[in-house]
C-alpha atoms as a PDB file:
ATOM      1  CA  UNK A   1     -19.310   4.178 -35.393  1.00  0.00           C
ATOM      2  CA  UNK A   2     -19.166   7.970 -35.120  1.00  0.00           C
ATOM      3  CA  UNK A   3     -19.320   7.089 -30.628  1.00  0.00           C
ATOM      4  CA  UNK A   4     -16.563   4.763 -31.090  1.00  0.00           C
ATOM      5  CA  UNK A   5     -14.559   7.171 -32.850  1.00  0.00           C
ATOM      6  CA  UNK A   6     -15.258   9.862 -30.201  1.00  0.00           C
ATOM      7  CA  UNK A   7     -14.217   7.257 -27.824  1.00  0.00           C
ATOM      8  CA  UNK A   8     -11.571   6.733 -29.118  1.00  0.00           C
ATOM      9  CA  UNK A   9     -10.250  10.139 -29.485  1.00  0.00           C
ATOM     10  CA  UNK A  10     -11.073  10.727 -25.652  1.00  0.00           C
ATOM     11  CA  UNK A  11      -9.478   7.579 -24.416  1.00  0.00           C
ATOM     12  CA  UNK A  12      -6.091   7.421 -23.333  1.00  0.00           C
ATOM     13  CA  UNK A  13      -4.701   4.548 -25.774  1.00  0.00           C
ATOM     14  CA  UNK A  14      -1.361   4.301 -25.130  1.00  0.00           C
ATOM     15  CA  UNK A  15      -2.329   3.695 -21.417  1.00  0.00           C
ATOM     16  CA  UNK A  16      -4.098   0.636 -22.728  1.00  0.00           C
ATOM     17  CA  UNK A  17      -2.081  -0.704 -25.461  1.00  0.00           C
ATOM     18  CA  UNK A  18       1.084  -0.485 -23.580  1.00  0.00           C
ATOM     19  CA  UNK A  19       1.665  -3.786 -20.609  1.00  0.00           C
ATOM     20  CA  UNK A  20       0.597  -3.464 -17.512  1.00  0.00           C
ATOM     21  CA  UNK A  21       2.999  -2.546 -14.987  1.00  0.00           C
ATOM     22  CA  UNK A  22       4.526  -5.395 -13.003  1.00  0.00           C
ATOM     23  CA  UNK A  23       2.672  -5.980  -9.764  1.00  0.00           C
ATOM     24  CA  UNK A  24       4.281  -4.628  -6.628  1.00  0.00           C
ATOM     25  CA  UNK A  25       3.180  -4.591  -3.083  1.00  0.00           C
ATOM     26  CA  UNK A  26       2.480  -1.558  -0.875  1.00  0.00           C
ATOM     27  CA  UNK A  27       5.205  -2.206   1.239  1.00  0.00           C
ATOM     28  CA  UNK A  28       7.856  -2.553  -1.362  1.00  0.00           C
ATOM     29  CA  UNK A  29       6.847   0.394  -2.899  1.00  0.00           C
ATOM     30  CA  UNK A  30       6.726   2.405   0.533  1.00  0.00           C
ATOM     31  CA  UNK A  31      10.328   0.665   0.960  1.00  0.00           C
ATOM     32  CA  UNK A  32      11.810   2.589  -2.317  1.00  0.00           C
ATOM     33  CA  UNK A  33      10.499   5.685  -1.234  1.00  0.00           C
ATOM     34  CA  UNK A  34      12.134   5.394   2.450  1.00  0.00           C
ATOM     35  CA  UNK A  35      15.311   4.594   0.456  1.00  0.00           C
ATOM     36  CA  UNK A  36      15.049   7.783  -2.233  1.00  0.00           C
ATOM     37  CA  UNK A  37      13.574  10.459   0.874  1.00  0.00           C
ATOM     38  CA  UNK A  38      13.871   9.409   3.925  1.00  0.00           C
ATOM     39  CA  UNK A  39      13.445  12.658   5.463  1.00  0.00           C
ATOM     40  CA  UNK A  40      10.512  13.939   2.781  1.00  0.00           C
ATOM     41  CA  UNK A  41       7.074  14.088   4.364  1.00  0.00           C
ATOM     42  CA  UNK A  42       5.221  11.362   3.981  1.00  0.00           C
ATOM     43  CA  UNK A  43       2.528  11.986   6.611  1.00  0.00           C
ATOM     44  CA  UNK A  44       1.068  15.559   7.575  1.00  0.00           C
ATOM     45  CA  UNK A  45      -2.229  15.415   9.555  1.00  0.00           C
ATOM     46  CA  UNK A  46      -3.293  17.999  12.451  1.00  0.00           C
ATOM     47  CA  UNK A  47      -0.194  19.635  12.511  1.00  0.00           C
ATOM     48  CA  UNK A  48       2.037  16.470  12.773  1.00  0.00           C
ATOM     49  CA  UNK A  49       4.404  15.448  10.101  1.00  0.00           C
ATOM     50  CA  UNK A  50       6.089  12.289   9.986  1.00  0.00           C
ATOM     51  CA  UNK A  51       9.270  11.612   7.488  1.00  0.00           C
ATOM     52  CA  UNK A  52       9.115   8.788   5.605  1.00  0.00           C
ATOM     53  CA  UNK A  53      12.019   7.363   8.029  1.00  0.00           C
ATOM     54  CA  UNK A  54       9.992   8.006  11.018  1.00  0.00           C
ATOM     55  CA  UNK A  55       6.661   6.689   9.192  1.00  0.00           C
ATOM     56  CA  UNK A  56       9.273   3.586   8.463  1.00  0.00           C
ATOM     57  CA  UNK A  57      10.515   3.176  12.142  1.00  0.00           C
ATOM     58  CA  UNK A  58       6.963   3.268  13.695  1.00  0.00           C
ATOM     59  CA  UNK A  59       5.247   0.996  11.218  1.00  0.00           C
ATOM     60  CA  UNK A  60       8.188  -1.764  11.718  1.00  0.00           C
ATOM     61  CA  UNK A  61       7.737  -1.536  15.214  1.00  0.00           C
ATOM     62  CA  UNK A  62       3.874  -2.099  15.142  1.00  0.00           C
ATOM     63  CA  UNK A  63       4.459  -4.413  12.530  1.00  0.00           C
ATOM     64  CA  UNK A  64       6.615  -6.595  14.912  1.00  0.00           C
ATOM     65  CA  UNK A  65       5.007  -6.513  17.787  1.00  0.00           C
ATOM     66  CA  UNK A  66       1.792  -7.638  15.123  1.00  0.00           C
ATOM     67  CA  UNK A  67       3.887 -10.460  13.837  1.00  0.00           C
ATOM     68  CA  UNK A  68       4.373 -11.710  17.129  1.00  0.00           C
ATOM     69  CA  UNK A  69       0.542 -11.728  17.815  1.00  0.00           C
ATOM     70  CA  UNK A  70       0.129 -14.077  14.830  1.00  0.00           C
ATOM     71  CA  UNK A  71      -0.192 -11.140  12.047  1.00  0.00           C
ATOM     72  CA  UNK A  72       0.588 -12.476   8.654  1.00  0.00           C
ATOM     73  CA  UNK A  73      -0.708 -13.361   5.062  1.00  0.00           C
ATOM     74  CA  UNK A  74      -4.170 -14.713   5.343  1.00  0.00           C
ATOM     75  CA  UNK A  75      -5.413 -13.149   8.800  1.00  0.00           C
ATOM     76  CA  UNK A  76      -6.898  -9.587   9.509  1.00  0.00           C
ATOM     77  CA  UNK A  77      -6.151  -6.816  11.973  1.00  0.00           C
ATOM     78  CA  UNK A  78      -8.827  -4.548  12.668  1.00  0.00           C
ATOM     79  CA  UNK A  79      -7.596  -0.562  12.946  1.00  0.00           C
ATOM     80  CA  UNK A  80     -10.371   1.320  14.831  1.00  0.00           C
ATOM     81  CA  UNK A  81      -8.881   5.042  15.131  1.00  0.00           C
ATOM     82  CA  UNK A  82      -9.512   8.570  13.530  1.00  0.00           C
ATOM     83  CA  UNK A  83      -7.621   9.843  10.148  1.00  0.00           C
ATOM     84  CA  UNK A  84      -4.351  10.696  11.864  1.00  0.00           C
ATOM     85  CA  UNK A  85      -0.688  10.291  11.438  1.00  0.00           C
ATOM     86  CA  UNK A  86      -1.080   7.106  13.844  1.00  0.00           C
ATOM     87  CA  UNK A  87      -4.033   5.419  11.744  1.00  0.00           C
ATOM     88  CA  UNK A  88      -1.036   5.853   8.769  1.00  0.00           C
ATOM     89  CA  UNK A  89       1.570   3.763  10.679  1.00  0.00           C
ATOM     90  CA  UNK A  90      -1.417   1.293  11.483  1.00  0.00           C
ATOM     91  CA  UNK A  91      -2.087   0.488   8.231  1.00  0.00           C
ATOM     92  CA  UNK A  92       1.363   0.218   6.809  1.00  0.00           C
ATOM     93  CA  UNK A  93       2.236  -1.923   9.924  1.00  0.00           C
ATOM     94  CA  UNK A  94      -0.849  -4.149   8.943  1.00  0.00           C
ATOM     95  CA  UNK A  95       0.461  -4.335   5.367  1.00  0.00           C
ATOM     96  CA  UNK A  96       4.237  -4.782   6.234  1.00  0.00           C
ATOM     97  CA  UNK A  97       3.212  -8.235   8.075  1.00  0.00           C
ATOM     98  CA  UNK A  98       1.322  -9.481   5.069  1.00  0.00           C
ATOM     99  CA  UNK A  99      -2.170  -9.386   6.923  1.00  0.00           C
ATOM    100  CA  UNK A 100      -5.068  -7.475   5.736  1.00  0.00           C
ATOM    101  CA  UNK A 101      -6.662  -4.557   7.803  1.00  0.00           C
ATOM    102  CA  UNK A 102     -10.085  -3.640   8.827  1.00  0.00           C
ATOM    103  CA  UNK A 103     -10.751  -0.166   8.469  1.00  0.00           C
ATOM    104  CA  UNK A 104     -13.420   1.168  11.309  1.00  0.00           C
ATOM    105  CA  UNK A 105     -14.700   4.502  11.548  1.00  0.00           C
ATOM    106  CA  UNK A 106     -15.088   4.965  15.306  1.00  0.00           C
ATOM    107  CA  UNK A 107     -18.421   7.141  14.606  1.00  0.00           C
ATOM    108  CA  UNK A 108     -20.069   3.900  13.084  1.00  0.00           C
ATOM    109  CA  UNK A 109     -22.909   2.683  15.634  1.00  0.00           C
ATOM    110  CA  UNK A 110     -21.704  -0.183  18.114  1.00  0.00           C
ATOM    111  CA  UNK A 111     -24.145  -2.906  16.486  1.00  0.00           C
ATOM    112  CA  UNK A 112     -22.142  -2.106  12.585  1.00  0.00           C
ATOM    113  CA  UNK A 113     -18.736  -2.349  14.177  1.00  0.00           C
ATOM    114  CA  UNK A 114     -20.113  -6.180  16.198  1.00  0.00           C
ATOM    115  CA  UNK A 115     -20.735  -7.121  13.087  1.00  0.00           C
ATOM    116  CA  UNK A 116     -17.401  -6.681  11.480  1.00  0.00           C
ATOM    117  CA  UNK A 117     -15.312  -7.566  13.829  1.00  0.00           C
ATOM    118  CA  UNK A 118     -17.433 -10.744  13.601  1.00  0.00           C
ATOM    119  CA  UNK A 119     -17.511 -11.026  10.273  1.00  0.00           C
ATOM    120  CA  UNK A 120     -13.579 -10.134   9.657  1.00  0.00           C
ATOM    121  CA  UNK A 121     -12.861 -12.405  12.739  1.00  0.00           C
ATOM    122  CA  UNK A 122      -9.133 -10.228  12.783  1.00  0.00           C
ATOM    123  CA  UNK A 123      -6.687 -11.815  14.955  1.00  0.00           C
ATOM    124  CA  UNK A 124      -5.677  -8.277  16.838  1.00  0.00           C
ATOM    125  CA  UNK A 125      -7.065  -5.271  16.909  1.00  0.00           C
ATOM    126  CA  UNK A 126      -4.950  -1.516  16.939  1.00  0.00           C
ATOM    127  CA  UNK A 127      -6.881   1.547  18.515  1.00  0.00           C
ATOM    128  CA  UNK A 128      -6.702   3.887  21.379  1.00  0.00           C
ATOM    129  CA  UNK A 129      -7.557   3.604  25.053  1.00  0.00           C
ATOM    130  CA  UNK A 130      -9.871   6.138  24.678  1.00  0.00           C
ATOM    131  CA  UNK A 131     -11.562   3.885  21.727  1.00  0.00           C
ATOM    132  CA  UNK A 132     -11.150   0.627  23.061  1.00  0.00           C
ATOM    133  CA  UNK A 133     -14.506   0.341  24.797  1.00  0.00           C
ATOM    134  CA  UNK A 134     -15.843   0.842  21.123  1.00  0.00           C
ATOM    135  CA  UNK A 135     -15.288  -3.104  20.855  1.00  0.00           C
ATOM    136  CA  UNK A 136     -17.171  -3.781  23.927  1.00  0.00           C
ATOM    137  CA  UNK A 137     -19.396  -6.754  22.509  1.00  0.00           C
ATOM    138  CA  UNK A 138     -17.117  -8.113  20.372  1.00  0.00           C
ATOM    139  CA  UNK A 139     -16.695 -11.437  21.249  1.00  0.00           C
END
């Protein structure tokens, strides 16, 4: 009784007494910060900073030319770049369409990313030309 009560007085009750937050997606919560700071940053990474406009701008683009491959609720996309500004409009273009993404670290060994890409089966696939040999093997 004396741990609960410690518990207690470390936990953060009103956090879970209170009802949980209505669901959102990423997407529609991106969306309400594009319309309260457009020009805020919302990316800085190697000495690039993207607004939340331009973040906006590039991921609809991607996210278009996605849709058009067959991107959408229920399929993948597979995102094999570094941590950049770019890998952030990747993902959010992913997101926007309603697919999910698959995160690869282009440092993992060829024979980890085969297997994900066959496991994932994503429809498309966003890297770099000087990455794209890094699927090389994937069916």
């Amino acid at each position: 009784d004396a741990e609960r009560d410690r518990l207690d007085r470390w936990g953060n009750r009103p956090v879970l007494t209170r009802p949980a937050p209505t669901p959102a997606a990423i997407p529609s919560i991106f969306a309400a910060e594009v319309a309260r700071a457009a020009d805020a940053p919302a990316v800085t990474c190697d000495g690039r900073s993207m607004t939340y406009r331009e973040l906006d701008e590039a991921s609809n683009r991607l996210a278009h030319l996605l849709a058009g491959l067959g991107a959408g609720p229920g399929q993948c996309v597979a995102v094999l770049l570094p941590r950049s500004a770019d890998a952030v409009v990747a993902i959010m273009a992913v997101l926007k369409t309603g697919a999910a993404y698959l995160a690869i670290d282009p440092a993992h060994p060829a024979a980890r990313i085969e297997f994900m890409v066959a496991d994932a089966a994503p429809i498309a696939a966003i890297t770099t030309t000087g990455l794209a040999d890094r699927f090389d093997g994937c069916g």
